[in-house]
Each structure stands twice: as C-alpha cells, then as structure tokens.
Protein backbone atom coordinates (compact mmCIF):
# COMPACT_ATOMS: atom_id res chain seq x y z
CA UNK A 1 -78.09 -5.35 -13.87
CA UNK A 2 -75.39 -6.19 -16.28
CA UNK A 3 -72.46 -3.37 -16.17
CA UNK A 4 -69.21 -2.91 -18.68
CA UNK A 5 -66.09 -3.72 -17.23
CA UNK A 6 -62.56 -3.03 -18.09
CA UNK A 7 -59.33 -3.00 -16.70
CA UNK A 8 -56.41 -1.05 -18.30
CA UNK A 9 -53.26 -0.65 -17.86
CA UNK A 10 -52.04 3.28 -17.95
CA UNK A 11 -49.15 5.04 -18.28
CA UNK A 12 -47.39 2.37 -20.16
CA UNK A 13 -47.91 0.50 -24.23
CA UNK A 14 -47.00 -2.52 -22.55
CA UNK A 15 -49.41 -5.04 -20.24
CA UNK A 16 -49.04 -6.00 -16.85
CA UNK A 17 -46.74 -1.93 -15.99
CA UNK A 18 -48.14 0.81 -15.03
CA UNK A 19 -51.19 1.63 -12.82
CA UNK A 20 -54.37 -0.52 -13.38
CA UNK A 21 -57.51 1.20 -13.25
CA UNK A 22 -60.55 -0.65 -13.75
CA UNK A 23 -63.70 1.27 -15.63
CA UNK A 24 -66.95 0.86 -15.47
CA UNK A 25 -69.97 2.11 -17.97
CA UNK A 26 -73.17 3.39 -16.66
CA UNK A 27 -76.54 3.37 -17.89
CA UNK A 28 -77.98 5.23 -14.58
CA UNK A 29 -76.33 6.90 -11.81
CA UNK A 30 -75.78 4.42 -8.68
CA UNK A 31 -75.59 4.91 -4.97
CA UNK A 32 -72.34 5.98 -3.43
CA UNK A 33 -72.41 2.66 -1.49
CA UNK A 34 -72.82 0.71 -4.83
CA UNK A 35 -70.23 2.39 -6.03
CA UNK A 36 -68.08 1.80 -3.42
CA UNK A 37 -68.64 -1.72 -3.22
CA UNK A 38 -67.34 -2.22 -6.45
CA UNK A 39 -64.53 -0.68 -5.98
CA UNK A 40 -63.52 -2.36 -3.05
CA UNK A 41 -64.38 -5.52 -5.30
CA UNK A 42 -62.05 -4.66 -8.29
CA UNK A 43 -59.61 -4.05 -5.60
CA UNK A 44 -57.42 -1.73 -7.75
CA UNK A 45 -55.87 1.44 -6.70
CA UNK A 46 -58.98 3.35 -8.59
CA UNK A 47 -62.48 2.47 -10.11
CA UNK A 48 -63.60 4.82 -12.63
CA UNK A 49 -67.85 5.29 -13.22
CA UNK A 50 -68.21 6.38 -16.36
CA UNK A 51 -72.04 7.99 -17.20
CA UNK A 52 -72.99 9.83 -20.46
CA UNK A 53 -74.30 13.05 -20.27
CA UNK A 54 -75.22 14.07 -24.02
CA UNK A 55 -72.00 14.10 -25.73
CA UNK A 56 -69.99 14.49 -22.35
CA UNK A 57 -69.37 12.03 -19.43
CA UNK A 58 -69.99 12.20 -15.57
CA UNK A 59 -66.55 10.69 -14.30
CA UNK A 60 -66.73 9.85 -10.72
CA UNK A 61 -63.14 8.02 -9.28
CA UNK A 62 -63.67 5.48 -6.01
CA UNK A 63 -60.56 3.84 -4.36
CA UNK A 64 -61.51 0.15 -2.67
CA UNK A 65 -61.99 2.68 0.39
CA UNK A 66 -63.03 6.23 -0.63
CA UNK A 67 -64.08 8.50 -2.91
CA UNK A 68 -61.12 10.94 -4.16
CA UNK A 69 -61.52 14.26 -6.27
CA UNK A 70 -59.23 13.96 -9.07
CA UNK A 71 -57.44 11.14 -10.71
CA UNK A 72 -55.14 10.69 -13.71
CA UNK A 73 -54.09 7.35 -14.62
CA UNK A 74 -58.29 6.30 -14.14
CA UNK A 75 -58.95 9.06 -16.35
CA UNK A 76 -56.20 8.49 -18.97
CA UNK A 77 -57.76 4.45 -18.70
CA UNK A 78 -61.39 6.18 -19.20
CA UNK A 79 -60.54 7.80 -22.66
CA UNK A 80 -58.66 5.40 -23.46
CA UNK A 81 -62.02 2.95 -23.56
CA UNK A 82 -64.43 5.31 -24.87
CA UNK A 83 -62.47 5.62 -27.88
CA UNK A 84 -61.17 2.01 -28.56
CA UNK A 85 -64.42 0.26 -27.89
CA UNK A 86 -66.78 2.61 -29.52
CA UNK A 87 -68.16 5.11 -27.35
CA UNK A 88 -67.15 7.74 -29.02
CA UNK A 89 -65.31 8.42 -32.26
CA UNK A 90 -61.65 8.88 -31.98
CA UNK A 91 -61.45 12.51 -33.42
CA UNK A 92 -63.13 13.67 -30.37
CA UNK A 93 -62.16 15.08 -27.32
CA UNK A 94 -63.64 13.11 -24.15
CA UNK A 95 -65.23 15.64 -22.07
CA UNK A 96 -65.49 14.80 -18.44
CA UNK A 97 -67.22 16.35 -15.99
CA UNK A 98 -65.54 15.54 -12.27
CA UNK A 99 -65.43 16.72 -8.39
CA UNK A 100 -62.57 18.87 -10.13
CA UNK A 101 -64.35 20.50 -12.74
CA UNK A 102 -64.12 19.87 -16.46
CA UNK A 103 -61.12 17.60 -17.53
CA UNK A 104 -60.58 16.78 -21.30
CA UNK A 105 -58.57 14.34 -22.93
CA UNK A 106 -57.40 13.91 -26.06
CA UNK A 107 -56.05 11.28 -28.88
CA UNK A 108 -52.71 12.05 -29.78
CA UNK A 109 -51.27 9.96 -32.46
CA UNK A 110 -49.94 6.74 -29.71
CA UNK A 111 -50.17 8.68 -27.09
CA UNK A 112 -53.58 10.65 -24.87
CA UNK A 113 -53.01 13.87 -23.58
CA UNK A 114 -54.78 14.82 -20.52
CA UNK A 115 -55.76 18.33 -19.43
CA UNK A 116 -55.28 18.54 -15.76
CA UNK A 117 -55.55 21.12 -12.91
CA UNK A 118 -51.98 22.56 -11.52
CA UNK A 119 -51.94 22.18 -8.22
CA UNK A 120 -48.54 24.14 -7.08
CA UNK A 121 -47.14 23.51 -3.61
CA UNK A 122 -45.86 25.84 -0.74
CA UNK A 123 -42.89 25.00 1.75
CA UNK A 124 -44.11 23.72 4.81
CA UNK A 125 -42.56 22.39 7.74
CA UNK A 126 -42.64 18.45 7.75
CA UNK A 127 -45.44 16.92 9.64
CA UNK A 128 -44.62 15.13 13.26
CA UNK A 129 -43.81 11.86 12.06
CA UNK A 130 -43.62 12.00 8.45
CA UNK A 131 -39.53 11.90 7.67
CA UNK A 132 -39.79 9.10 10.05
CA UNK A 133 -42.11 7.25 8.27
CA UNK A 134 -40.11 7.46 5.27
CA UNK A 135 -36.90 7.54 6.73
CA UNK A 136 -35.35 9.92 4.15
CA UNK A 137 -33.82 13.06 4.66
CA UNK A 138 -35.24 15.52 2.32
CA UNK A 139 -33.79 18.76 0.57
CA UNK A 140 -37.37 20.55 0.54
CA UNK A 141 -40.75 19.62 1.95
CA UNK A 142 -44.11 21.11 0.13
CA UNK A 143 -47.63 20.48 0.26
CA UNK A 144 -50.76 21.45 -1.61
CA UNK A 145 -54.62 21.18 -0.65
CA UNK A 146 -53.99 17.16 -1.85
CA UNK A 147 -50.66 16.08 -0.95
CA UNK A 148 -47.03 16.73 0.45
CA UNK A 149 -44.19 16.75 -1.47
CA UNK A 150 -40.65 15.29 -0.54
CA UNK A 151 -37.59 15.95 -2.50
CA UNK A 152 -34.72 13.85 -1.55
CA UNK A 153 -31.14 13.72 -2.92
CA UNK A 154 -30.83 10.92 -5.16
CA UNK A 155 -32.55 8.61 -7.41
CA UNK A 156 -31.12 5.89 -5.76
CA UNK A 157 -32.86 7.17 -2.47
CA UNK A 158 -36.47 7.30 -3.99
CA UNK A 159 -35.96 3.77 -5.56
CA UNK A 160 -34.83 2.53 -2.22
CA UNK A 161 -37.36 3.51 0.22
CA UNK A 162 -39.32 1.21 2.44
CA UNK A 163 -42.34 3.48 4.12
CA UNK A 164 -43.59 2.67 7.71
CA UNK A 165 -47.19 2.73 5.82
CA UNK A 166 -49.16 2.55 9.45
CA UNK A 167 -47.24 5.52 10.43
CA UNK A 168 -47.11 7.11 7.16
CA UNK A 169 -51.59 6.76 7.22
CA UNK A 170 -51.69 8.92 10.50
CA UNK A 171 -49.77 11.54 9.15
CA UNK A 172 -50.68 12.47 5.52
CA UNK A 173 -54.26 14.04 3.80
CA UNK A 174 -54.39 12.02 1.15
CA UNK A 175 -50.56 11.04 -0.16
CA UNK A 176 -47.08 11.51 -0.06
CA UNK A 177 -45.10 12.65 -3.24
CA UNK A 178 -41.30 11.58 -2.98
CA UNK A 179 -38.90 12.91 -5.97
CA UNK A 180 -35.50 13.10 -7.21
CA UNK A 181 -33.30 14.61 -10.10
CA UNK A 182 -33.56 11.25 -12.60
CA UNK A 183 -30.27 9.42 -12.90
CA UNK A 184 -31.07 8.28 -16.72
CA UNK A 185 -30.81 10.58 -19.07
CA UNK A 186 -34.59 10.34 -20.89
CA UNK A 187 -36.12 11.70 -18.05
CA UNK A 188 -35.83 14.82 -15.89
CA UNK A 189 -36.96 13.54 -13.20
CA UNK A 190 -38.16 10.49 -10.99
CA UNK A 191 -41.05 9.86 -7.86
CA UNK A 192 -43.12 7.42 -5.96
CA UNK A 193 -46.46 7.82 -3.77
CA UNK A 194 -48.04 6.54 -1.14
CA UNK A 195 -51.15 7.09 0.49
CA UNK A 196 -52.39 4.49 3.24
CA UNK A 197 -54.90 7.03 3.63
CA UNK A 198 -56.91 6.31 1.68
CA UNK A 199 -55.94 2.53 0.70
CA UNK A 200 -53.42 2.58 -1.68
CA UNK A 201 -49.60 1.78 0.07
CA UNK A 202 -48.29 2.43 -3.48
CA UNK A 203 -49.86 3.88 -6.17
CA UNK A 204 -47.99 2.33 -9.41
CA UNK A 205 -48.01 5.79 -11.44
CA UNK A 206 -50.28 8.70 -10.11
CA UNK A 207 -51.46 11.35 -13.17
CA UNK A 208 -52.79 13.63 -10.47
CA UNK A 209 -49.25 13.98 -8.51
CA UNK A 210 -48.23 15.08 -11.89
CA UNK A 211 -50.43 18.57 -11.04
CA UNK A 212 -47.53 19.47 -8.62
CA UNK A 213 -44.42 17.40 -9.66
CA UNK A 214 -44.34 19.61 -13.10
CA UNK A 215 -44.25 23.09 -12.09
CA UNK A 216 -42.07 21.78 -9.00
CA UNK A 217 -39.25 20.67 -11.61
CA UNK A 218 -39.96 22.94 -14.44
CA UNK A 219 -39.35 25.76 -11.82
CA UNK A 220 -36.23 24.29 -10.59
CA UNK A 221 -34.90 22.99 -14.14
CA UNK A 222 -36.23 25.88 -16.23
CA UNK A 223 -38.49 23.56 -18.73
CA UNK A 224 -41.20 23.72 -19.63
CA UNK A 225 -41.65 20.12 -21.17
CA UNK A 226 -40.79 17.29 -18.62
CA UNK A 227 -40.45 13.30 -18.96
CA UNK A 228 -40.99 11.72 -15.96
CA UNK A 229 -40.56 8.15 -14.46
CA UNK A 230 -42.53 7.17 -11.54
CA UNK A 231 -40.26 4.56 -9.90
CA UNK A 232 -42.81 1.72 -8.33
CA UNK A 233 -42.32 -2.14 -8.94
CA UNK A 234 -44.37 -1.74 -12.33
CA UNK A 235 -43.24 1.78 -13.50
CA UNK A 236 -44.50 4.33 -16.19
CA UNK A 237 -43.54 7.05 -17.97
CA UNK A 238 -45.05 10.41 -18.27
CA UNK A 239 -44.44 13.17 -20.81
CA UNK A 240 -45.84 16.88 -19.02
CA UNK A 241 -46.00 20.19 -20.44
CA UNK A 242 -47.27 23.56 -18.47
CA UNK A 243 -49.98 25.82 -20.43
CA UNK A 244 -50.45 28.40 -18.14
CA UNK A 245 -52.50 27.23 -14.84
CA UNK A 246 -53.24 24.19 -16.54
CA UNK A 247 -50.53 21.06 -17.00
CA UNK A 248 -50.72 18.46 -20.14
CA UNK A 249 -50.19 14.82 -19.09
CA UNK A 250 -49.28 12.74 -21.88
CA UNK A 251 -49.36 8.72 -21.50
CA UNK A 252 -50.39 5.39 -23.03
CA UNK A 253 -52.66 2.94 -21.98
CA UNK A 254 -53.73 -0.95 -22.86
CA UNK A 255 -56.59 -2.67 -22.14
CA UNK A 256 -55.62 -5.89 -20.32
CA UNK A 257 -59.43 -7.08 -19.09
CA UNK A 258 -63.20 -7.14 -20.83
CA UNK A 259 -66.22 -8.20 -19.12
CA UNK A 260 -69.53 -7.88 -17.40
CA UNK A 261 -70.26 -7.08 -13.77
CA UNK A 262 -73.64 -8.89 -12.78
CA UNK A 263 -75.30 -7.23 -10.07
C-alpha cells in the first residue's frame, strides 16, 4: 500500500514556524492501530487521516500516542492540501466530518478560515499539583470538558515558563492553556500549551485552544475580533473572530514535505 504524505507547516507563511502536522490521504479506512502506528512514526504533535466521503472528508486526528477529538492546526494543514495539490478546487469549502461534528474550512484570499466549536470555560479551583508544575501564580484558573486554562500576569511570565512536564502529565485531561495580556501591540493577547498527556510537552500553536482562549479575552477585552500569538520556540499567529457559539480561526499554512508512505 502506497499512501500520500505531507507535512505542513500551520499557523505561519513561513517554513520551519509554527506547528507541523503531517497528513495523510486515504483510499480505505484503516485500523485504529495502523493509524496509530503512523503517527507515532511521523512523530509530530498530530497526524491527520484524510478519507473522501463523496464531496466531503472523514478527518480523523492521532497524536504519536492517542487519538484526540478535535484539532486545529492538523485541520488548517488538511485544507490547506486538498486545495493546493488538487483534491478539490479552491472555491470550495472543505467539509470535514470529525469526533466533533462537522468542521468547515475555507480559502480566504492568503489566509484559511476555520469554523470551530467554542468551547467556553468555568472557574475552577486549581488541581493538586498543577501551579506547581508550572510554577506560576495565576490571576484566574478555568477549565472546559478539554483543557484548563491559566491566566498569569505578564507576557514575560508565559514566555518564561519551564513546566515540570512529569508532574504536569498526572494532573491535566488533556492540556494546559497558559495566557497573558500581549506586550506587542499587534496582538491582544499571548499563550502556550502543554499536554504530556497525551504526548505532546509543547504543542507549537494549538487551533483547538483557540475554542476557549477567544471568548476568554473577547469577554475580558470587549472584542470581538482577536490576534493572537502563541509564544512556543517556533511561534504563530492567529486571527479569531466569535459568530455566535461558533469561533473563526484564521491562519496560514506551507507545505514543507511530499511523499509516499509504503506500507
């Protein structure tokens, strides 16, 4: 069996930034453990499976160690190939059908707009262990059904954390969102993530975290069109609007990798 392969890099116009996702094409569905394998051998914060279903796609998203239920920056990578290699014409929306319902996505001039879930959080008290493993003190601690969010006082703070990541794995669901008022004036506001549990440290720029950073700050900053900045070693930029219970995720993408997977 000969797959498609890709790797892209999204959330950024420029190679080697923002968060790779590799993507793979499908002729016929393949097992979970196949699946998994592959991920585990692209080695890449996520896999994306790609499998046409008339004029829509099945889009199923596999860390090197799990399965997870929604995913931007592999999704943002996935339209991004359909339309510049050929799959389907560039005028049309790319219709996904997910663990999280039916995503679209959609070519905006430079940039692909994503139509994502919002995934609001609720004040909770800090898990045993978690400030520790950050070693931050925060100024409000939320979660929702994926992740808990942090927000700390500075930029400076989230650009200079160092997580305990075997501590932070025994505490957290899936990941830990950690934000700030941006310092720089083209952006409203900054983050990282982590999520040891499920076998990313640091995920490079996270789509999905998106869901709850942008009501978070367009609540407390009365917008409701944000630029973000997710502050890991590579970086990218996201432009997010709110439309209703639904949040737009605009980024860019490059493909950095073609090839063939022999199986």
């Amino acid at each position: 069996m000969k797959l498609p392969m890709f790797q892209v890099d999204a959330f950024t116009a420029s190679p080697f930034k923002g968060n790779p996702a590799a993507v793979c094409i499908l002729e016929e569905t393949l097992s979970v453990p196949l699946m998994q394998a592959i991920a585990a051998e692209m080695n890449l914060s996520e896999t994306a499976f790609l499998l046409r279903e008339g004029d829509d796609f099945r889009l199923r998203w596999l860390t090197p160690v799990v399965e997870v239920n929604l995913c931007g920056h592999a999704t943002l990578a996935s339209a991004h190939i359909l339309w510049t290699e050929g799959y389907l014409n560039r005028g049309k929306t790319a219709r996904f059908h997910t663990r999280n319902g039916l995503l679209l996505a959609s070519l905006k001039e430079k940039w692909i707009e994503l139509d994502f879930p919002r995934l609001p959080e609720e004040r909770c008290d800090p898990p045993e262990g978690l400030l520790e493993a950050l070693g931050v003190c925060p100024l409000y601690v939320g979660k929702n059904d994926e992740d808990i969010l942090v927000e700390v006082d500075t930029a400076d703070a989230v650009r200079g954390m160092n997580p305990n990541f075997t501590m932070l794995e025994r505490v957290t669901p899936r990941g830990v969102i950690v934000t700030s008022r941006s310092d720089a004036e083209e952006y409203d506001f900054i983050s990282r993530f982590f999520a040891p549990a499920v076998g990313i440290n640091e995920d490079p720029v996270t789509g999905s975290a998106h869901c709850c950073l942008a009501p978070y700050w367009s609540q407390k900053l009365h917008k409701g069109d944000l630029v973000a900045y997710q502050a890991s070693q590579r970086g990218g930029t996201l432009r997010l609007s709110l439309r209703g219970d639904r949040v737009l995720i605009h980024g860019q993408a490059v493909t950095v990798l073609r090839g063939v997977l022999n199986i």
